[in-house]
Protein backbone atom coordinates (compact mmCIF):
# COMPACT_ATOMS: atom_id res chain seq x y z
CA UNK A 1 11.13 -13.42 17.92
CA UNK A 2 7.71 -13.31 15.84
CA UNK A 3 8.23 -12.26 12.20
CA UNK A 4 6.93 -8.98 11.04
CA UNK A 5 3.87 -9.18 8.94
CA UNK A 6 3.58 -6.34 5.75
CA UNK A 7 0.88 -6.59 3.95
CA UNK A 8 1.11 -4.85 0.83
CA UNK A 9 -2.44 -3.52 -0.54
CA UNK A 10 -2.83 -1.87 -4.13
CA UNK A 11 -5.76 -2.10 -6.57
CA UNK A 12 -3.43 -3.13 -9.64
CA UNK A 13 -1.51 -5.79 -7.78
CA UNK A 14 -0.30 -7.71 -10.83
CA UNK A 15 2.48 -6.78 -12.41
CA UNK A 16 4.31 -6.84 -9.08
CA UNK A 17 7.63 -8.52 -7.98
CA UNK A 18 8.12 -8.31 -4.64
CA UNK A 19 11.89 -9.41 -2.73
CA UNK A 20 13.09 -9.03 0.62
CA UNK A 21 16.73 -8.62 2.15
CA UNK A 22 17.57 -8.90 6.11
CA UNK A 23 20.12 -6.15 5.89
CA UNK A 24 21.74 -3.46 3.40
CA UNK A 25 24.66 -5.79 1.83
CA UNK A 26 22.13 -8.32 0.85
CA UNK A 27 19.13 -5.55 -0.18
CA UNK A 28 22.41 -4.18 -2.64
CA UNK A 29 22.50 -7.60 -3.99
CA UNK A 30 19.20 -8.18 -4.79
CA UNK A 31 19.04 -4.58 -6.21
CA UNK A 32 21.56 -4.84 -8.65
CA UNK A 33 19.82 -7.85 -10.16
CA UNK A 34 16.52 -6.75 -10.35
CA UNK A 35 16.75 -3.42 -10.86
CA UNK A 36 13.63 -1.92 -8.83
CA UNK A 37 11.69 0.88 -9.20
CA UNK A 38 10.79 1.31 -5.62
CA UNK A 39 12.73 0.72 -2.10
CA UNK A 40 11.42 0.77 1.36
CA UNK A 41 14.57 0.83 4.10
CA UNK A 42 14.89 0.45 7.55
CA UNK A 43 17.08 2.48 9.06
CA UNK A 44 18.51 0.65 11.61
CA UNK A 45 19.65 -2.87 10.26
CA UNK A 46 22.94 -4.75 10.90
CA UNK A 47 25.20 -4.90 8.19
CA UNK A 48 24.55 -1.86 6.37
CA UNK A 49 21.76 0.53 7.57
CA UNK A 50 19.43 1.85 5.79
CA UNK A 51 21.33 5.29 5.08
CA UNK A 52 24.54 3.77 3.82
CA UNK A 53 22.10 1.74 1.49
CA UNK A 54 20.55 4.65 -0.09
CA UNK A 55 23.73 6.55 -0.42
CA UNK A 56 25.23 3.71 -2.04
CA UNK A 57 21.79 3.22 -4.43
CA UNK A 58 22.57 7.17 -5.43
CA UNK A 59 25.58 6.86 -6.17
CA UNK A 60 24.84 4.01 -8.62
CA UNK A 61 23.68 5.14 -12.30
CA UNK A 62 21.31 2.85 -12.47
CA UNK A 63 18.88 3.92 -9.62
CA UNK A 64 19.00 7.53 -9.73
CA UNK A 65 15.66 7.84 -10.18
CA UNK A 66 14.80 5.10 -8.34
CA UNK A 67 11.67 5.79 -5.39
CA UNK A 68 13.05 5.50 -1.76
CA UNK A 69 11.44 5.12 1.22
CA UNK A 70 12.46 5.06 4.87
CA UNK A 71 10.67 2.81 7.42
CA UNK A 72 11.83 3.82 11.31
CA UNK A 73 10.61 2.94 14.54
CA UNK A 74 13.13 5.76 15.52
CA UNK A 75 11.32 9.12 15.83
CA UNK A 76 14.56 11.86 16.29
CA UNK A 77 13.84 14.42 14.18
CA UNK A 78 18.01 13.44 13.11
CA UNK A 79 16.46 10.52 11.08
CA UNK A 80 13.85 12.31 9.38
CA UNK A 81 16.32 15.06 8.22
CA UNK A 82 19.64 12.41 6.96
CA UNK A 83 16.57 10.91 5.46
């Protein structure tokens, strides 16, 4: 399988960190160490999808008001709304 390509485009690039995680358990992980201030989920990944990830996020303290984002190939209107 080809790897997805994101290219990431902003006019005040530096200053940026960007990580990556294959699924939820591993995005938690990586979360918990460096803190973010923004997340962009799939919501369908093996593991732990995308809205067990964010429900776990919220429930943590620390990223309350942390930015969330859902990427889908689905189009139901069920994800848009449990989003």
């Amino acid at each position: 399988m080809n790897k997805q390509k994101i290219l990431l485009v902003d006019d005040e690039k530096e200053g940026f960190e960007v990580y990556s995680a294959m699924n939820g358990k591993k995005a938690m992980e990586i979360a918990r160490q460096v803190l973010p201030d923004l997340v962009l989920l799939d919501v369908m990944m093996p593991e732990m999808d995308g809205m067990d990830t964010c429900r776990e996020l919220r429930e943590d303290p620390r990223f309350r008001q942390t930015v969330i984002a859902f990427l889908t190939a689905r189009n139901e209107d069920y994800s848009q709304i449990a989003g």
